[in-house]
C-alpha atoms as a PDB file:
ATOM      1  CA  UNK A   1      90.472  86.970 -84.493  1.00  0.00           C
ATOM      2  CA  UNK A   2      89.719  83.431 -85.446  1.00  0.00           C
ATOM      3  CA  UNK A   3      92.030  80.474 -83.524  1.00  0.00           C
ATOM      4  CA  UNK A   4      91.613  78.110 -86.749  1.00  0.00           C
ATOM      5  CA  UNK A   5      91.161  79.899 -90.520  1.00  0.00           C
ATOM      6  CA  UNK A   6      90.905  75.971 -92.121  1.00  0.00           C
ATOM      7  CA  UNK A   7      89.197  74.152 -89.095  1.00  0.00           C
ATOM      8  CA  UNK A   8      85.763  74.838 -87.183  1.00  0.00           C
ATOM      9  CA  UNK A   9      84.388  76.812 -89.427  1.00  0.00           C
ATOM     10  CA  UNK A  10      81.019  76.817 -87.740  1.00  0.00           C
ATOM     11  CA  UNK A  11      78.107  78.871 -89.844  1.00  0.00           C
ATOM     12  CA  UNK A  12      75.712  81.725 -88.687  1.00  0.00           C
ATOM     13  CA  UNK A  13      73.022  79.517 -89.681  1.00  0.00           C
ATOM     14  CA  UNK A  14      74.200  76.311 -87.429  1.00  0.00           C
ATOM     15  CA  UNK A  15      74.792  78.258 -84.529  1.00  0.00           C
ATOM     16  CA  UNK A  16      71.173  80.072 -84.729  1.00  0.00           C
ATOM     17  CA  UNK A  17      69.694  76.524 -84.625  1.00  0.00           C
ATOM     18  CA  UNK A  18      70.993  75.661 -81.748  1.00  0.00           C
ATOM     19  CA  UNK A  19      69.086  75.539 -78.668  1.00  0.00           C
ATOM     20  CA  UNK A  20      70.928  77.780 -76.346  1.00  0.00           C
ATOM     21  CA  UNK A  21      69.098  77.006 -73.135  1.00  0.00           C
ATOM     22  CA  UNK A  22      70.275  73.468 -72.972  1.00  0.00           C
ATOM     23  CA  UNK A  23      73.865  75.348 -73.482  1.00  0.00           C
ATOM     24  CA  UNK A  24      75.803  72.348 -71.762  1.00  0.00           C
ATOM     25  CA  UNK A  25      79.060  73.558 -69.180  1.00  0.00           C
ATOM     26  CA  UNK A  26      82.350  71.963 -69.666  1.00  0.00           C
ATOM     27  CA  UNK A  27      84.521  71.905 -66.837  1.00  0.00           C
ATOM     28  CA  UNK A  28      88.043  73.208 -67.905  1.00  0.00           C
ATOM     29  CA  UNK A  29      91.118  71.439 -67.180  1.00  0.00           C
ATOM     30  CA  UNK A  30      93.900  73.352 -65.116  1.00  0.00           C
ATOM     31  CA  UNK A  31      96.822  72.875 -67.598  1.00  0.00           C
ATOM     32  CA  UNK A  32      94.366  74.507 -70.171  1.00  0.00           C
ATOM     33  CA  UNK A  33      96.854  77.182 -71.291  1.00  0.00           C
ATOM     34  CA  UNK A  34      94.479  79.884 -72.065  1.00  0.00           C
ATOM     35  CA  UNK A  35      94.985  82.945 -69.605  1.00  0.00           C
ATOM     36  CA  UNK A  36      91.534  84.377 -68.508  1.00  0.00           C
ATOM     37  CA  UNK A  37      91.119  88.004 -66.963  1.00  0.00           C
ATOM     38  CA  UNK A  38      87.648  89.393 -66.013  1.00  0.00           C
ATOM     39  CA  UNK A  39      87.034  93.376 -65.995  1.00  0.00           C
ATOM     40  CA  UNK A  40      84.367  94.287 -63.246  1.00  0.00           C
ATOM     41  CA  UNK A  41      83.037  97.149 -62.250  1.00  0.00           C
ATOM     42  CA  UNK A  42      84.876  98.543 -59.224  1.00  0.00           C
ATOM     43  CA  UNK A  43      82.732  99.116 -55.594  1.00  0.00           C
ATOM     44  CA  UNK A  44      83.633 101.516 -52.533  1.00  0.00           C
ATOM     45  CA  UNK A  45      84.355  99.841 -49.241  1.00  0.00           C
ATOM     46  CA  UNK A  46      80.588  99.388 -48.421  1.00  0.00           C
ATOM     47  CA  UNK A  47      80.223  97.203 -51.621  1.00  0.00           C
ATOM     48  CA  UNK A  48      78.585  99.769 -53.626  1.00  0.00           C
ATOM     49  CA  UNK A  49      79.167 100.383 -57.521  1.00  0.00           C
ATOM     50  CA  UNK A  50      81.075 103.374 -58.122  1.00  0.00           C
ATOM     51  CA  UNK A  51      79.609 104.974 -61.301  1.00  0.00           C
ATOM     52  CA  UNK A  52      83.291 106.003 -62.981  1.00  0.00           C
ATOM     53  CA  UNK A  53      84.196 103.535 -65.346  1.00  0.00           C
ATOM     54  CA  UNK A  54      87.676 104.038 -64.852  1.00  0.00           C
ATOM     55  CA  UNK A  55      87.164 102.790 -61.440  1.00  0.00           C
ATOM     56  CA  UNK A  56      87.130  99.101 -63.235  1.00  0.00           C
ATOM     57  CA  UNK A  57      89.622  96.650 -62.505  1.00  0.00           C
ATOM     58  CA  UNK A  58      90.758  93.589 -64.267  1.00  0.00           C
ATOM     59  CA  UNK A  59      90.822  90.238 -62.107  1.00  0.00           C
ATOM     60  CA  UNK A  60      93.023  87.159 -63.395  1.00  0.00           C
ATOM     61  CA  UNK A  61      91.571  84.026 -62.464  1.00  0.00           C
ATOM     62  CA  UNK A  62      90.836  80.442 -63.244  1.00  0.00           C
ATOM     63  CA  UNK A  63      88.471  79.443 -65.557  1.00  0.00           C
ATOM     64  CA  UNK A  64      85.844  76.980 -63.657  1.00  0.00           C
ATOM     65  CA  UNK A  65      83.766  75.777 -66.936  1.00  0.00           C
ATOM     66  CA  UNK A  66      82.417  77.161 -69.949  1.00  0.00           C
ATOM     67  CA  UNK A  67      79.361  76.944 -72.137  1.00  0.00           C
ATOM     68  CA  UNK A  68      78.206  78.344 -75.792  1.00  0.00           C
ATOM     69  CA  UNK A  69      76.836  81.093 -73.634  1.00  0.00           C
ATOM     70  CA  UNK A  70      78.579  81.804 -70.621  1.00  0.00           C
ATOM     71  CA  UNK A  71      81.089  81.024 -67.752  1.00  0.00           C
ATOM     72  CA  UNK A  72      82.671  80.621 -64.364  1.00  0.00           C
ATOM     73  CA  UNK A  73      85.969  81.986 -62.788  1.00  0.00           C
ATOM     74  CA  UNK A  74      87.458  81.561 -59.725  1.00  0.00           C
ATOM     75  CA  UNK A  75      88.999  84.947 -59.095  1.00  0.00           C
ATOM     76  CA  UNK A  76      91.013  86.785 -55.608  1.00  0.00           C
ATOM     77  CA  UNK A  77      88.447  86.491 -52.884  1.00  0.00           C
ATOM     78  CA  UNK A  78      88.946  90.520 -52.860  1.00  0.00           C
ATOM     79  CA  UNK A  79      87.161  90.723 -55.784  1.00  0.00           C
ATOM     80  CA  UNK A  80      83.075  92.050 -56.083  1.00  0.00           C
ATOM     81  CA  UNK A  81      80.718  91.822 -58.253  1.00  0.00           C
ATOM     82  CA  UNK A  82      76.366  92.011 -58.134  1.00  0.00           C
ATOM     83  CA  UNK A  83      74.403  90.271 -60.141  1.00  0.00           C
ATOM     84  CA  UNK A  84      73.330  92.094 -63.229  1.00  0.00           C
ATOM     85  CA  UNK A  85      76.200  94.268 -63.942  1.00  0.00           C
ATOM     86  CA  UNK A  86      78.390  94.474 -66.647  1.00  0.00           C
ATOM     87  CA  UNK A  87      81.602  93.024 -66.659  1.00  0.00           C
ATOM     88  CA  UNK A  88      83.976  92.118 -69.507  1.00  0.00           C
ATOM     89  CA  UNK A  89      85.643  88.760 -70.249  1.00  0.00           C
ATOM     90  CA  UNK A  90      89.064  88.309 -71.850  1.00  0.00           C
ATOM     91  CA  UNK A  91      90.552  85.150 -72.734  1.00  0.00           C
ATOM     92  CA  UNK A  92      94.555  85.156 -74.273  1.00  0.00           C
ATOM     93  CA  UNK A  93      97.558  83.012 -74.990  1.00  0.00           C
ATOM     94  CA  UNK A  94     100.598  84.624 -76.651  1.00  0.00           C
ATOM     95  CA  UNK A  95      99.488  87.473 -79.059  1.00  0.00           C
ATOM     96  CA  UNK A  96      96.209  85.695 -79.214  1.00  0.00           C
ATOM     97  CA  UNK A  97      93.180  87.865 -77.826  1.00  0.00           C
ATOM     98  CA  UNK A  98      89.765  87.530 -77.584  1.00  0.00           C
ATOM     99  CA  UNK A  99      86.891  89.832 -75.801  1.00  0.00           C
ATOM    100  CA  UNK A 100      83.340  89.320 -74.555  1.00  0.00           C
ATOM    101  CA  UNK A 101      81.156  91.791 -73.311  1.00  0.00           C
ATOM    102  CA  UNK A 102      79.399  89.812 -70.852  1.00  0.00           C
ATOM    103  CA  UNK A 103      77.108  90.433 -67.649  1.00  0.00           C
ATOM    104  CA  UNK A 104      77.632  88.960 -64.224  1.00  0.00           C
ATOM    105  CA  UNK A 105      75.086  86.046 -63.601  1.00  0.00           C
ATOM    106  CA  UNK A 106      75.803  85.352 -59.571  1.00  0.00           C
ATOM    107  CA  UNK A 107      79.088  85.954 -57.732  1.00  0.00           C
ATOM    108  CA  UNK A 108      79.781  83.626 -54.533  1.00  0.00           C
ATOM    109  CA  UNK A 109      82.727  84.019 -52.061  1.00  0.00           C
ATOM    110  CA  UNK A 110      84.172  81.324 -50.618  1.00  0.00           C
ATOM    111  CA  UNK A 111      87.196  81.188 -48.011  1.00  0.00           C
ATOM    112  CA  UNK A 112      90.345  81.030 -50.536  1.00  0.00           C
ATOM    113  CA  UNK A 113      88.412  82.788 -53.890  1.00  0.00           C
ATOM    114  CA  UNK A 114      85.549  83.887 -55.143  1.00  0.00           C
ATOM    115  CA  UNK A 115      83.151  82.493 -58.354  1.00  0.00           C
ATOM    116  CA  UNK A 116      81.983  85.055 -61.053  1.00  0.00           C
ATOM    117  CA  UNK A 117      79.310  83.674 -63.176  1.00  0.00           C
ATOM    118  CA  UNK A 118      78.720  85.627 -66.343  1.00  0.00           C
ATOM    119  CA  UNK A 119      76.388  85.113 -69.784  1.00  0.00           C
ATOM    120  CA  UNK A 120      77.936  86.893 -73.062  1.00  0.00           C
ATOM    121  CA  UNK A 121      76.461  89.574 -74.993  1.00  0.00           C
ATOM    122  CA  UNK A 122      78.297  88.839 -78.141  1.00  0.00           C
ATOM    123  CA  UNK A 123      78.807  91.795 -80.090  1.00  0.00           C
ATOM    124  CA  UNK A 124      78.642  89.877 -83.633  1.00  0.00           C
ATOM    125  CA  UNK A 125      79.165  86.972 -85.018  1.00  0.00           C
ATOM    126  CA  UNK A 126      82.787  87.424 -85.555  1.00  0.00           C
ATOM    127  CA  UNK A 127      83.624  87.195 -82.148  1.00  0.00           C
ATOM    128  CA  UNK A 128      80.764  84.226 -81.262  1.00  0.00           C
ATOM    129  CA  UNK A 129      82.471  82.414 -83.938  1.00  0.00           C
ATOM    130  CA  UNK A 130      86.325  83.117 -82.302  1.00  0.00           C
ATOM    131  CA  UNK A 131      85.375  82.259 -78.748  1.00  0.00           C
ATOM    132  CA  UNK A 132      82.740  78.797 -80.198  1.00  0.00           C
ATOM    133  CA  UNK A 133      86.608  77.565 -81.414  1.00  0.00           C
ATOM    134  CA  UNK A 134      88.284  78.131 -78.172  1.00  0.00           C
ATOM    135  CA  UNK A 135      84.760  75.898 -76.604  1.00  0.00           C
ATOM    136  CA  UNK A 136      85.153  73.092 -78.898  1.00  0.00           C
ATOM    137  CA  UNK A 137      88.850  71.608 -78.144  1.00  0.00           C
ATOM    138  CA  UNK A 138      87.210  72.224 -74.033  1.00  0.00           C
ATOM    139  CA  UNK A 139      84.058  70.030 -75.346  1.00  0.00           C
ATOM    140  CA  UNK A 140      85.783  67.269 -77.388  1.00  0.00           C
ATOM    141  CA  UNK A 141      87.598  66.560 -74.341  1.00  0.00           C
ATOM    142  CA  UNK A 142      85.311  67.063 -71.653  1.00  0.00           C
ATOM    143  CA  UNK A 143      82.560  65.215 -73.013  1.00  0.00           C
ATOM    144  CA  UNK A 144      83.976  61.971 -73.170  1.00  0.00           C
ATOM    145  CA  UNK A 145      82.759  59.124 -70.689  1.00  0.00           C
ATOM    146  CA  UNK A 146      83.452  54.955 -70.961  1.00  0.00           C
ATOM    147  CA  UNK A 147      81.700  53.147 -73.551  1.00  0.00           C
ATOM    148  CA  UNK A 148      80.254  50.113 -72.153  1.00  0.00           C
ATOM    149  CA  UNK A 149      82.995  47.264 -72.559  1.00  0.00           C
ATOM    150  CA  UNK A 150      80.262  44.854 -74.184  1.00  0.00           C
ATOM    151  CA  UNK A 151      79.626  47.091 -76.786  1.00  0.00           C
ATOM    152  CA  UNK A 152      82.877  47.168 -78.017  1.00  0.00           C
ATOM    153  CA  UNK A 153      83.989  44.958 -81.085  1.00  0.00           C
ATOM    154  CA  UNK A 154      87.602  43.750 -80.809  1.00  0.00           C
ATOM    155  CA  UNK A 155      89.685  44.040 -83.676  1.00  0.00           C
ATOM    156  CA  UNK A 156      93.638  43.187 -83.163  1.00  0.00           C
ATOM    157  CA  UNK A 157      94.549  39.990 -81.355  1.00  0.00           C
ATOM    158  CA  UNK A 158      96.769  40.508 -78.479  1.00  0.00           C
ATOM    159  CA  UNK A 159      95.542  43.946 -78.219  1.00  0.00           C
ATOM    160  CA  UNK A 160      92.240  45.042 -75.617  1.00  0.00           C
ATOM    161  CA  UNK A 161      90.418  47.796 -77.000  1.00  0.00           C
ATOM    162  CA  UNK A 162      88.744  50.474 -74.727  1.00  0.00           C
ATOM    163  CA  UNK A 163      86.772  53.466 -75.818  1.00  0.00           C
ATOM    164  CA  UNK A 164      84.840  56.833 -74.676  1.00  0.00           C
ATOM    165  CA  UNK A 165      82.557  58.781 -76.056  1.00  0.00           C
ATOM    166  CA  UNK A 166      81.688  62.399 -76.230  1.00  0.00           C
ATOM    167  CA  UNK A 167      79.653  64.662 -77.736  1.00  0.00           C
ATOM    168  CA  UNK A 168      79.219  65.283 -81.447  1.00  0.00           C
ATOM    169  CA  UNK A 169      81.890  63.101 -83.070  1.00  0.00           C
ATOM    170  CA  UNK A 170      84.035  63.119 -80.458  1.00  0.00           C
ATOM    171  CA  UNK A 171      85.885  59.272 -79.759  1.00  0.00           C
ATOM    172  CA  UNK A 172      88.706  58.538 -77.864  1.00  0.00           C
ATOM    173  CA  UNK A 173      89.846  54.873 -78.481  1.00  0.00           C
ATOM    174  CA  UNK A 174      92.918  53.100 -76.456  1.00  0.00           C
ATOM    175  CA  UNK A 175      94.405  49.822 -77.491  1.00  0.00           C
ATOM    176  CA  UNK A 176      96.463  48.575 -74.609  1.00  0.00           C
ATOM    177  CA  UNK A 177      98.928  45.221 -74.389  1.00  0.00           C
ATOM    178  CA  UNK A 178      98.200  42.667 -72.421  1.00  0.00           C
ATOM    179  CA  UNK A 179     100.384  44.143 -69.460  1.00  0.00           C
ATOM    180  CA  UNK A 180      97.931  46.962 -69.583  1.00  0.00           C
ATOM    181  CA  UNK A 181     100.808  49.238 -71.169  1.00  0.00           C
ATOM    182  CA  UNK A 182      99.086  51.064 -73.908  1.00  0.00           C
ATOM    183  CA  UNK A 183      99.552  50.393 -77.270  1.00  0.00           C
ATOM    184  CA  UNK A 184      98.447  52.985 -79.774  1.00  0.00           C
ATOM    185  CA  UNK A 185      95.280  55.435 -79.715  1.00  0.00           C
ATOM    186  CA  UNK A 186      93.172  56.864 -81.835  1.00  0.00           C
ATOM    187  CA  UNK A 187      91.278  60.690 -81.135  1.00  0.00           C
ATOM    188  CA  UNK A 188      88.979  61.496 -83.097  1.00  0.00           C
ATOM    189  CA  UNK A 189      87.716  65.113 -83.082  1.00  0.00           C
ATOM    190  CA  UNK A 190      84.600  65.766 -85.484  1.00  0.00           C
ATOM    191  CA  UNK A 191      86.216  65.398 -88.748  1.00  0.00           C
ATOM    192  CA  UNK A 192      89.503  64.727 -88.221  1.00  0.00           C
ATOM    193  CA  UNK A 193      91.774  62.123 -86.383  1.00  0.00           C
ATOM    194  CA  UNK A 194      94.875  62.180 -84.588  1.00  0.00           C
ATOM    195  CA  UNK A 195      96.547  59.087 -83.797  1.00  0.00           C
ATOM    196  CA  UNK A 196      99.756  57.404 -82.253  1.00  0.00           C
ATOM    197  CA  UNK A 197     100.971  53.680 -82.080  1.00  0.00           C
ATOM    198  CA  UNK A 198     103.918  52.373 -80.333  1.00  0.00           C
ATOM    199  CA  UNK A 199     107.401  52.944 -82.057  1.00  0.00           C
ATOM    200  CA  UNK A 200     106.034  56.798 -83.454  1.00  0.00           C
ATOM    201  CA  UNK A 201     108.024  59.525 -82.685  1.00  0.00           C
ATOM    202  CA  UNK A 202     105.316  61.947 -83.445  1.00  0.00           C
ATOM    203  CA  UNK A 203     101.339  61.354 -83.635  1.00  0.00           C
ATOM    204  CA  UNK A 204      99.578  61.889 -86.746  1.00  0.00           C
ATOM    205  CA  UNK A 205      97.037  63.412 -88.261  1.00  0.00           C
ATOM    206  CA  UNK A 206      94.220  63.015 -91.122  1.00  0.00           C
ATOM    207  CA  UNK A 207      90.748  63.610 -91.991  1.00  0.00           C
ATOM    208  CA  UNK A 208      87.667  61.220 -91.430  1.00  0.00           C
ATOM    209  CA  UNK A 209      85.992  60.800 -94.722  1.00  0.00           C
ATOM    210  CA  UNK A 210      83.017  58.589 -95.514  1.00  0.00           C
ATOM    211  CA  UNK A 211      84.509  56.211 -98.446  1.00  0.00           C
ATOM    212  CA  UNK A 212      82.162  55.020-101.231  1.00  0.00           C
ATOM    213  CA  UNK A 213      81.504  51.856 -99.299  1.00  0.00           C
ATOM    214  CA  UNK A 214      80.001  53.420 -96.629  1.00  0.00           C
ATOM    215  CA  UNK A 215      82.518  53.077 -93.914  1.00  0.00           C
ATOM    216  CA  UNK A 216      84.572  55.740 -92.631  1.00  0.00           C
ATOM    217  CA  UNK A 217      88.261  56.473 -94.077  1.00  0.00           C
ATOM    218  CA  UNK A 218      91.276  58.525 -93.332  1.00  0.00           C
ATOM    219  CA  UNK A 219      92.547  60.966 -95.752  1.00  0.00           C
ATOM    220  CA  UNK A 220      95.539  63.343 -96.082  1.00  0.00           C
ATOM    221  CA  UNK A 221      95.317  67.190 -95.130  1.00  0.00           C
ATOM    222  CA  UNK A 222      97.262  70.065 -96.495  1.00  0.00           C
ATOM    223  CA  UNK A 223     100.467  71.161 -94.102  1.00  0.00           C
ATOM    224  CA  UNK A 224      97.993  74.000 -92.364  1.00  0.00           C
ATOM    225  CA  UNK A 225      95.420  71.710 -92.115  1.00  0.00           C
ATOM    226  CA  UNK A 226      97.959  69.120 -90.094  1.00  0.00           C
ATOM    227  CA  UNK A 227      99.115  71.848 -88.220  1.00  0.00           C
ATOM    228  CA  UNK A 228      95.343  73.266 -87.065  1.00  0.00           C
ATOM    229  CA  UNK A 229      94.651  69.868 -86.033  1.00  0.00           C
ATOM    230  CA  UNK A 230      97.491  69.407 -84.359  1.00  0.00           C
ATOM    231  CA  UNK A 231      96.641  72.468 -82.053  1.00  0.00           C
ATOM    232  CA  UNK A 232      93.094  70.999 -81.759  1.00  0.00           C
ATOM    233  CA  UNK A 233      94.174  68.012 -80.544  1.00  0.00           C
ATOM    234  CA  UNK A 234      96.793  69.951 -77.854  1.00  0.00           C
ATOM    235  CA  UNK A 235      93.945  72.025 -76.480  1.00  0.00           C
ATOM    236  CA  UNK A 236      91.415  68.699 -76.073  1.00  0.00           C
ATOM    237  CA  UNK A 237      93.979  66.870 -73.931  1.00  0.00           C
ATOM    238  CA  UNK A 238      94.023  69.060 -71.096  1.00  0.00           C
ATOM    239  CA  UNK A 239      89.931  69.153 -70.687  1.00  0.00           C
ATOM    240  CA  UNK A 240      89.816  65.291 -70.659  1.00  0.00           C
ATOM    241  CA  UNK A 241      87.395  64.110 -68.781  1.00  0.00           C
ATOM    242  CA  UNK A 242      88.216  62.003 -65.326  1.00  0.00           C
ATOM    243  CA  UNK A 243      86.166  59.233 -66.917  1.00  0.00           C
ATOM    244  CA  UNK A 244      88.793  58.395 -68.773  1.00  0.00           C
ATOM    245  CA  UNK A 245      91.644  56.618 -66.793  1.00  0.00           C
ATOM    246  CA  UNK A 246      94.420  58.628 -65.501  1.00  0.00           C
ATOM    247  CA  UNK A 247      97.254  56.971 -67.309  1.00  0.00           C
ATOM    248  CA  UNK A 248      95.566  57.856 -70.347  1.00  0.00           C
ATOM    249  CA  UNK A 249      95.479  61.300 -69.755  1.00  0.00           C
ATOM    250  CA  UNK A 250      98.425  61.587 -68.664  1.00  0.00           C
ATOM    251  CA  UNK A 251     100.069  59.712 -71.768  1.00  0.00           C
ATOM    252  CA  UNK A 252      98.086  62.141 -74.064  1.00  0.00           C
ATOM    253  CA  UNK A 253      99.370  65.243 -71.649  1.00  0.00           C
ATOM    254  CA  UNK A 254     103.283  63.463 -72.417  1.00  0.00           C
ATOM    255  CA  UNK A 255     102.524  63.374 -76.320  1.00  0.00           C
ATOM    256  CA  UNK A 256     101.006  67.037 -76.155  1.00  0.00           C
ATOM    257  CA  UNK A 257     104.352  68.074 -74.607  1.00  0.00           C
ATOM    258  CA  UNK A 258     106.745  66.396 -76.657  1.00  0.00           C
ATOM    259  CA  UNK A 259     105.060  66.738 -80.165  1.00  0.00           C
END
């Protein structure tokens, strides 16, 4: 089941070319509103697997961070797991569901939980392609770290511009008053753009375009189109990264509320 039918449609061909051992992790904000559940194979009271499969048992949990090839969960410190077996991940919100045969890469305890790392075994491409759309709002946001102040050009008087970077085409930039209030913001996420300026009841949304000149553009996108964006941009906000200053965040977190 694919998250966006218009948006992120990422190619069998792309995704091959990759290099999957530099797979980077993205840590995964709290208020990320996916649910996360991980099947393992259940154990006897010595810690042993018990061969039944229908002695498995689903664990809810946290996810930690995520990568194009596997994860981390914190999970009930009465969970168990070995290295090496198989496990299933599940990841949901509302009627949405999506599931990864995976296998368990190292389990840890600690006093309050334990950590359940796990690499997927993707089935097909189908469900690769599903779960790389849930990674990319987590990456777009996660990625982004301060652009060095010297580097940036100003371009509205009154206004200080301030800007981070992440991976891909991933740009967050904040134009903020000269009480340090902020003024408007631009997101922009690959190929498209989301933005908000003071006196906007709503943010909006658009597509970057590269205009016959050379220089980059904003176009218009179809109603599904604004509304796939839209989500984008609601699932990016909670994975910002702490690079980028806490009002900030929490001013995007207020607009993903509201709008």
């Amino acid at each position: 089941m694919l998250l966006f039918k218009k948006i992120l449609n990422f190619s069998k061909e792309a995704v091959a070319a990759g290099d999957k051992r530099q797979a980077e992790r993205y840590a995964v904000g709290q208020s990320f509103p996916f649910k996360s559940v991980m099947t393992l194979v259940g154990h006897d009271g010595d810690g042993n697997p018990i061969p039944n499969s229908d002695k498995s048992q689903d664990w809810a949990g946290r996810l930690a961070n995520i990568s194009a090839t596997g994860a981390s969960m914190q999970m009930h410190s009465a969970a168990v797991a070995i290295r090496g077996e198989p496990c299933r991940f599940k990841l949901s919100l509302d009627s949405y569901l999506i599931e990864i045969p995976s296998t368990v890469a190292f389990f840890r305890f600690y006093p309050q939980y334990a950590l359940c790392g796990f690499s997927f075994n993707f089935p097909d491409f189908e469900v690769q392609k599903s779960y790389l759309q849930i990674l990319e709002p987590v990456s777009l946001g996660a990625s982004l770290a301060v652009v060095d102040p010297k580097t940036i050009k100003q371009d509205i008087e009154g206004l200080t511009k301030e800007q981070y970077a992440g991976d891909k085409a991933s740009r967050l930039t904040v134009w903020r008053d000269a009480d340090g209030g902020i003024n408007s913001f631009d997101f922009r996420m690959n190929d498209y753009s989301v933005r908000w300026a003071h006196g906007m009841t709503e943010v909006q949304t658009a597509a970057v375009e590269i205009k016959a000149s050379g220089k980059k553009g904003l176009s218009g996108l179809t109603p599904t189109q604004r509304e796939e964006v839209h989500w984008l941009f609601c699932l990016a906000v909670p994975n910002i990264a702490k690079a980028v200053p806490l009002d900030v965040r929490k001013f995007l977190s207020q607009l993903v509320t509201v709008s």
